[in-house]
Protein backbone atom coordinates (compact mmCIF):
# COMPACT_ATOMS: atom_id res chain seq x y z
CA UNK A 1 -20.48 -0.12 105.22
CA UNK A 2 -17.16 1.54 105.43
CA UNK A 3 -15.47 4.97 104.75
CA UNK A 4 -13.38 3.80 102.24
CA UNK A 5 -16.83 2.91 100.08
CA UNK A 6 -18.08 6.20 100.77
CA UNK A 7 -15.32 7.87 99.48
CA UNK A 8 -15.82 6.01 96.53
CA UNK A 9 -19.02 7.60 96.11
CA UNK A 10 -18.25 11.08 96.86
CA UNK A 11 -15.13 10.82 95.09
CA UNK A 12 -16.94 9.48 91.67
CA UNK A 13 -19.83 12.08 91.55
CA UNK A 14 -17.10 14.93 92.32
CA UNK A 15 -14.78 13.74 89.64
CA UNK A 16 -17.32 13.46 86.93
CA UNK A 17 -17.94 9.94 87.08
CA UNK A 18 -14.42 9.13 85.83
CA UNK A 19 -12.99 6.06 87.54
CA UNK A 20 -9.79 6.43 86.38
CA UNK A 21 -9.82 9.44 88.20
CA UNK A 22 -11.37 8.60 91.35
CA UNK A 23 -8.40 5.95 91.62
CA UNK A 24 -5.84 8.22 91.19
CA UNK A 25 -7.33 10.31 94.28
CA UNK A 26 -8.21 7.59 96.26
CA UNK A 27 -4.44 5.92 95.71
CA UNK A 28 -6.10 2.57 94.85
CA UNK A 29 -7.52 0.75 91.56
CA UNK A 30 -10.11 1.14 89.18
CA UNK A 31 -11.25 -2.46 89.99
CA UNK A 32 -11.25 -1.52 93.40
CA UNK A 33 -13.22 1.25 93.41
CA UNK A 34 -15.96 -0.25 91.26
CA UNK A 35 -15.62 -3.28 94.33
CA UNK A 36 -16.52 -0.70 96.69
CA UNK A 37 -19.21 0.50 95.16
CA UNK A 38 -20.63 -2.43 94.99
CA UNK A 39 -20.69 -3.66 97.94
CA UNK A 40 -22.22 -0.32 99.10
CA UNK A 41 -25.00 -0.98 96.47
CA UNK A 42 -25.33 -4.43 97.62
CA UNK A 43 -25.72 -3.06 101.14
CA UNK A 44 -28.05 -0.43 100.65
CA UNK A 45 -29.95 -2.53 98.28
CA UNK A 46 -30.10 0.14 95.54
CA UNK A 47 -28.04 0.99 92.67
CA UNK A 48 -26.21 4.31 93.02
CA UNK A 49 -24.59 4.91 89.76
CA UNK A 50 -26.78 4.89 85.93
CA UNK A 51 -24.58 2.40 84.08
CA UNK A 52 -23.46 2.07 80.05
CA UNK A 53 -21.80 -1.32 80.18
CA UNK A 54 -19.12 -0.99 82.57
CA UNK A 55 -19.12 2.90 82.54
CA UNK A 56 -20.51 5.21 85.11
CA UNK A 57 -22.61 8.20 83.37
CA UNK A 58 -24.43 9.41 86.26
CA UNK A 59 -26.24 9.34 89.64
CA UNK A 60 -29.62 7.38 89.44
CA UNK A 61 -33.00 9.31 91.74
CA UNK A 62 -31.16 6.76 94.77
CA UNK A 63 -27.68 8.28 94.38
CA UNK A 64 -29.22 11.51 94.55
CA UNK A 65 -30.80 11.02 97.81
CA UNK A 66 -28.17 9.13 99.35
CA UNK A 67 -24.75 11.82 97.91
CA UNK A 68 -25.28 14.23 100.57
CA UNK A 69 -25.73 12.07 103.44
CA UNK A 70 -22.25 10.34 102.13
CA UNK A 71 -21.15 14.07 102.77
CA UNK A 72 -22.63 14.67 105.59
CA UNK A 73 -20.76 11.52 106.90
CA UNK A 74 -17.38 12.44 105.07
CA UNK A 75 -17.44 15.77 106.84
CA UNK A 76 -18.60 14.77 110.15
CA UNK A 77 -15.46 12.13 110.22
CA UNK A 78 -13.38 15.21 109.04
CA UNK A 79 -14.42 17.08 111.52
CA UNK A 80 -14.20 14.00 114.31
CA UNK A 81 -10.32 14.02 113.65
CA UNK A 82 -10.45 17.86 113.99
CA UNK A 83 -11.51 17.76 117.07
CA UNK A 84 -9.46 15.96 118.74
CA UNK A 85 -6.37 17.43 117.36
CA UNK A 86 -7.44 20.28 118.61
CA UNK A 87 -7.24 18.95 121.89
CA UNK A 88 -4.08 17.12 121.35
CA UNK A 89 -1.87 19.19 119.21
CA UNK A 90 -3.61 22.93 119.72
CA UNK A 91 -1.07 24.94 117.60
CA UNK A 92 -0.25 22.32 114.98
CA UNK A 93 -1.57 21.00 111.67
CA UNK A 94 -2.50 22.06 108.46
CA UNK A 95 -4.39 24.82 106.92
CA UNK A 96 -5.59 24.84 103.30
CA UNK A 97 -6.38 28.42 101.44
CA UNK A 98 -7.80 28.42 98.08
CA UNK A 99 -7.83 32.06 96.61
CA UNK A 100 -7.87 34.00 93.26
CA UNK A 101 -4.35 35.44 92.31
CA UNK A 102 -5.12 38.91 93.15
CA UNK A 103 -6.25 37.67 97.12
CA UNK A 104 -3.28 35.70 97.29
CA UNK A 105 -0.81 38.03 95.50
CA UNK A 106 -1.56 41.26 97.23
CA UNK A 107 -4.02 40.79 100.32
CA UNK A 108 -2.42 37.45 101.72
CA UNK A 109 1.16 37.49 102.11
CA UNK A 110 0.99 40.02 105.16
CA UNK A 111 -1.52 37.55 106.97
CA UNK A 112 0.27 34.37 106.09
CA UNK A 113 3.50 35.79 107.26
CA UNK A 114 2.05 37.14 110.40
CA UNK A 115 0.25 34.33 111.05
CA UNK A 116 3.36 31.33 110.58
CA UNK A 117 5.10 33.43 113.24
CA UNK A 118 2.51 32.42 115.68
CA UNK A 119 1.80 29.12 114.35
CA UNK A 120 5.19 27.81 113.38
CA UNK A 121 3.73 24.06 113.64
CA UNK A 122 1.04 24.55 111.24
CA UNK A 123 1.88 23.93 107.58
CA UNK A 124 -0.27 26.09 105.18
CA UNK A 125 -1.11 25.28 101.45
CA UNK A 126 -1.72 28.03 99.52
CA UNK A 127 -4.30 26.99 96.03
CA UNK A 128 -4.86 29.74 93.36
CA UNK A 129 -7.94 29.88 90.81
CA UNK A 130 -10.61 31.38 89.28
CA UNK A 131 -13.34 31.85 91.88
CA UNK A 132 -15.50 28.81 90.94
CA UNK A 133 -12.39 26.66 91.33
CA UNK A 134 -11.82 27.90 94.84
CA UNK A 135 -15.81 27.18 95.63
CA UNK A 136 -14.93 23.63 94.24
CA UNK A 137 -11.75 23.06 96.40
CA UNK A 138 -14.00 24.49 99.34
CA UNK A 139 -16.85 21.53 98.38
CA UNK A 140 -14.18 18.72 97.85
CA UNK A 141 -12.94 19.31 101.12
CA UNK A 142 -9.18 20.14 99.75
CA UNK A 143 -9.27 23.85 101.19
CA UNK A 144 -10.11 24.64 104.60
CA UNK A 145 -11.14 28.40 103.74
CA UNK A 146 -11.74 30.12 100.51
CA UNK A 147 -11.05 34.19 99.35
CA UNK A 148 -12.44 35.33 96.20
CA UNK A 149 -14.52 38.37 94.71
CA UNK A 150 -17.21 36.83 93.18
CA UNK A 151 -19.07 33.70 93.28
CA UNK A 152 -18.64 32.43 96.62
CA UNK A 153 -21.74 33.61 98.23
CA UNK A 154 -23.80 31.64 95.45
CA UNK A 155 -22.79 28.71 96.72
CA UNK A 156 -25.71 27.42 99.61
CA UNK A 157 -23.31 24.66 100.84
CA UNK A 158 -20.68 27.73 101.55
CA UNK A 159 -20.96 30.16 104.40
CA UNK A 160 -19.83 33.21 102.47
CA UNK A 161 -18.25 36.19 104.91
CA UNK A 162 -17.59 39.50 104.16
CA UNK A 163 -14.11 40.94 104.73
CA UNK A 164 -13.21 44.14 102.57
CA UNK A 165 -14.29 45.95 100.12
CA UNK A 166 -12.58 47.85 97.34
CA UNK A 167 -12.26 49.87 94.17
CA UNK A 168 -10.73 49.94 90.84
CA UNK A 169 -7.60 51.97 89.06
CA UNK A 170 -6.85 52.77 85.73
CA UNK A 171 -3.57 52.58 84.85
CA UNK A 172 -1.48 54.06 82.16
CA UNK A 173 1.99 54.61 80.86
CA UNK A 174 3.60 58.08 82.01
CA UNK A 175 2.20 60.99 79.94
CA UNK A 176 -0.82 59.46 78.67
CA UNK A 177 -3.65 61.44 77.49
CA UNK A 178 -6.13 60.13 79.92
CA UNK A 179 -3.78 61.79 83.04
CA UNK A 180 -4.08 65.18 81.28
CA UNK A 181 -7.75 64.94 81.63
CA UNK A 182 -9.43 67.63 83.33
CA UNK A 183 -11.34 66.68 85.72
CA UNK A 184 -12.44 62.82 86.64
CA UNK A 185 -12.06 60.69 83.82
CA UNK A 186 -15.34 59.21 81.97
CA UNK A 187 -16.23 56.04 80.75
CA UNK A 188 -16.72 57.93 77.63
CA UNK A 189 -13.00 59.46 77.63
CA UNK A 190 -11.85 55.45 78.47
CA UNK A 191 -13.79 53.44 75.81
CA UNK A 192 -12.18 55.37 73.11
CA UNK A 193 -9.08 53.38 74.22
CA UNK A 194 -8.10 49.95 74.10
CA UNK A 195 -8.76 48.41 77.14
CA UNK A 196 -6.83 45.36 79.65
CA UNK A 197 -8.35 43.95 82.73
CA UNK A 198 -9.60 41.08 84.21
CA UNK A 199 -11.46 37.61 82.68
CA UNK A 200 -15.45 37.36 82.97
CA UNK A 201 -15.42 36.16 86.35
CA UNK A 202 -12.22 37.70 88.13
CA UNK A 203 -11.59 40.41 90.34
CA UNK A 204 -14.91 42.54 89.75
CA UNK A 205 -15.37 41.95 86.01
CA UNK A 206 -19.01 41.81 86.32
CA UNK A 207 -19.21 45.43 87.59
CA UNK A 208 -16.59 47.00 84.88
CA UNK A 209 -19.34 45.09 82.68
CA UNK A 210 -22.16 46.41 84.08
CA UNK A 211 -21.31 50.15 84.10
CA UNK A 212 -20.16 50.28 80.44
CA UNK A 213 -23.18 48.52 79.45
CA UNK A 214 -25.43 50.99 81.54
CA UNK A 215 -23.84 53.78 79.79
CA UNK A 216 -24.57 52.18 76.73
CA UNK A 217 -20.81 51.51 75.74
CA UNK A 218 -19.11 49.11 74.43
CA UNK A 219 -15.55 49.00 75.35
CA UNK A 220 -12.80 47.69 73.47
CA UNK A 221 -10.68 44.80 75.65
CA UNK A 222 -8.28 43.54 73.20
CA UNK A 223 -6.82 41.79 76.49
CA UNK A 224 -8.04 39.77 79.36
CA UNK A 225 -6.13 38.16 81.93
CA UNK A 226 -6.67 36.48 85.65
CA UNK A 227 -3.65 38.28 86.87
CA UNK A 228 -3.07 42.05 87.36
CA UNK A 229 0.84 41.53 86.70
CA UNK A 230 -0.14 40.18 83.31
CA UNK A 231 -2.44 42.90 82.80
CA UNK A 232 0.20 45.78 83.98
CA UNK A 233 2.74 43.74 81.77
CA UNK A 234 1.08 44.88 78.76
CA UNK A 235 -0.15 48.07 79.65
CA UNK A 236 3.87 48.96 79.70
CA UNK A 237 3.65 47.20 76.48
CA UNK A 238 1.81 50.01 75.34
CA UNK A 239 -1.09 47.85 74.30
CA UNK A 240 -4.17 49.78 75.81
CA UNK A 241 -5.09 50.82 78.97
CA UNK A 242 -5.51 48.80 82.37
CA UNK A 243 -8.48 48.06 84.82
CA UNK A 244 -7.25 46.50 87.99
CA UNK A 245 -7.51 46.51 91.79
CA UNK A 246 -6.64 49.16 93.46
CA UNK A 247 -4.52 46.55 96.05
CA UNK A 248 -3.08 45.37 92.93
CA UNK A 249 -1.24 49.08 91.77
CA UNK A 250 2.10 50.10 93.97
CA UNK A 251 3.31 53.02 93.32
CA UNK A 252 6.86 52.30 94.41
CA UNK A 253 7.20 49.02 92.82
CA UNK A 254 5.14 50.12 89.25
CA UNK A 255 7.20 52.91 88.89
CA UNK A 256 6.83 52.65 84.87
CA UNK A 257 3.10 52.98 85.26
CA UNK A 258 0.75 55.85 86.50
CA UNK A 259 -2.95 55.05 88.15
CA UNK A 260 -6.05 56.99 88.00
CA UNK A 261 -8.54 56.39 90.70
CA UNK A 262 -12.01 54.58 89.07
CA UNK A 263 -13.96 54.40 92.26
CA UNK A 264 -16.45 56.76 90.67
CA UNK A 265 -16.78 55.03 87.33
CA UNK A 266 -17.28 51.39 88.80
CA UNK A 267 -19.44 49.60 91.73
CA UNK A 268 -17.93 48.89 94.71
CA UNK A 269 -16.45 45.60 94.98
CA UNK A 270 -16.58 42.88 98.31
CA UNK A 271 -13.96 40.13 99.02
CA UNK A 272 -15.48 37.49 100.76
CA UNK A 273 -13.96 34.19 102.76
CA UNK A 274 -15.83 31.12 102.45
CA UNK A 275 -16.00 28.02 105.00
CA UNK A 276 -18.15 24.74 104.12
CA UNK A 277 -21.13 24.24 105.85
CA UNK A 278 -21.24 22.11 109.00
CA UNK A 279 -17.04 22.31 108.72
CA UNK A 280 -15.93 22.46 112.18
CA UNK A 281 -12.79 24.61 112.43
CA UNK A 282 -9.72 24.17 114.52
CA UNK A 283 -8.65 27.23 116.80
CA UNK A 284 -5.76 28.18 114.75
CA UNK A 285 -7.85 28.70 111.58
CA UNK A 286 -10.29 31.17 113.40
CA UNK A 287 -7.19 33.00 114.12
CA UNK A 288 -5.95 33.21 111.06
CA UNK A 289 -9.56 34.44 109.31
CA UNK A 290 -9.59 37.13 112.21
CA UNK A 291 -6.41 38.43 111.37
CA UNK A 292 -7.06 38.73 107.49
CA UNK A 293 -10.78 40.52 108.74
CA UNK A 294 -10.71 41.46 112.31
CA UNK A 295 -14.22 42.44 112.08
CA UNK A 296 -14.62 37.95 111.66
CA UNK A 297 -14.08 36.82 115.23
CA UNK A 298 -14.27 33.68 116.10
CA UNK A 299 -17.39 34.44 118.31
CA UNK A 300 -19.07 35.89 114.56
CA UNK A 301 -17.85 33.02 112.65
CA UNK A 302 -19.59 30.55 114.66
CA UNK A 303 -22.65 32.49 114.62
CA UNK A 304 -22.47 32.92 110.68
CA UNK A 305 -21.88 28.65 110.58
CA UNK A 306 -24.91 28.47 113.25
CA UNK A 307 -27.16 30.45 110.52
CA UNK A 308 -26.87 33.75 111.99
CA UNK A 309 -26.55 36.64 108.85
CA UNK A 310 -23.67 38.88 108.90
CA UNK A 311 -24.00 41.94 107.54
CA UNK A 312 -22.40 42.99 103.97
């Protein structure tokens, strides 16, 4: 039994059983990767993998017991080599973020660049996606620490922090209606507009969903988008009206666009950072997760990994 064979494994399941694939990642062949399966079956005296002829199609009730010791094993080596370059090389490495575009457009550069001026030895990669593909790169091991609205804390193999929270703005072109409202404005007064914001999924979607359909509206998005540039893009456009982060709305920078506070129309929202289970982290990483939440010390960050709740 070797690591390369185990990689095999982990790397098959995660890539959908796709050989082809799982070369690729591994840098190797598809004959060699089937070889190393193999032999791990042959060791372990089972068969891993369901088979149709020479394809792969899914994990038999063996593979499904034996997949997360493979991680377990997989991460423990990971975290083996973490230690001791902690020991040997303190304030140099790499550190992996996976975020959404919002975290990593407007409540990440200020860390990152605060951060490389302490760590000038560490080289940080920077991943954008939707939430569940920054959960993913968090379970595959290719980020180090995850930031994202929504979805992370659903994830059991994820220890899911919390860091901020915020609110919501409507924004508009100068001298529309909805600013010569008296008053707060009402999701009444906004679904009688057409309305841009976020994908199902991004940036506190669920609750703009969840108060229009409590007030028993439906609104009218004629545009959704990941990204709040996108969004404010088209707002300018004169295509409808916007729902973004508040982070997301400067009023120096947007100086073609006005924003209306929605804090009162729409649930409070909670970014969260994410860490895998049972990943041991290198000194310079709890630094940097303190310094994006100072509340997330290092000394609360290993009691969160130890099982310890942390208040919302």
């Amino acid at each position: 039994m070797n690591f390369q064979q185990l990689r095999a494994v982990r790397e098959t399941a995660r890539l959908g059983f796709n050989l082809t694939e799982v070369a690729a990642a591994l840098h190797t062949s598809q004959p060699g990767v089937s070889r190393q399966i193999r032999e791990l079956e042959d060791e372990l005296g089972i068969e891993i993998f369901v088979r149709a002829g020479k394809r792969l199609t899914g994990l038999t009730p063996p593979g499904e017991a034996v997949l997360p010791i493979v991680e377990r094993l997989l991460l423990d080596a990971d975290n083996l080599k973490r230690v001791g370059e902690d020991f040997t090389a303190q304030n140099a490495g790499r550190l992996s973020i996976a975020a959404t575009h919002s975290q990593a457009r407007y409540a990440l550069p200020t860390v990152v660049r605060d951060f490389r001026q302490v760590y000038p030895q560490v080289t940080l990669e920077l991943h954008q996606g939707s939430p569940r593909q920054v959960a993913a790169m968090l379970l595959s091991g290719e980020a180090d620490i995850g930031v994202a609205t929504e979805a992370l804390a659903q994830y059991e193999q994820l220890v899911a922090l919390p860091c901020y929270r915020w609110t919501h703005s409507i924004v508009v072109p100068p001298g529309h209606e909805l600013l010569q409202s008296e008053g707060p404005v009402t999701l009444q007064q906004l679904a009688r507009h057409p309305i841009i914001t976020y994908e199902a999924g991004y940036t506190g979607r669920t609750h703009i969903d969840e108060a229009f359909a409590k007030a028993g509206l439906k609104p009218g998005i004629v545009l959704s988008a990941m990204d709040a540039d996108v969004i404010k893009t088209y707002v300018e456009l004169g295509m409808g009206v916007g729902i973004v982060a508040s982070i997301a709305f400067d009023a120096e920078r947007d100086r073609t666009l006005r924003a209306l506070d929605a804090r009162h129309l729409f649930e409070v929202n909670l970014t969260r950072l994410a860490i895998r289970r049972g990943t041991w982290l290198r000194g310079y990483v709890y630094a940097f997760i303190e310094s994006f939440a100072p509340t997330l010390t290092r000394v609360a960050v290993q009691r969160a990994l130890a099982g310890e709740a942390i208040e919302d």
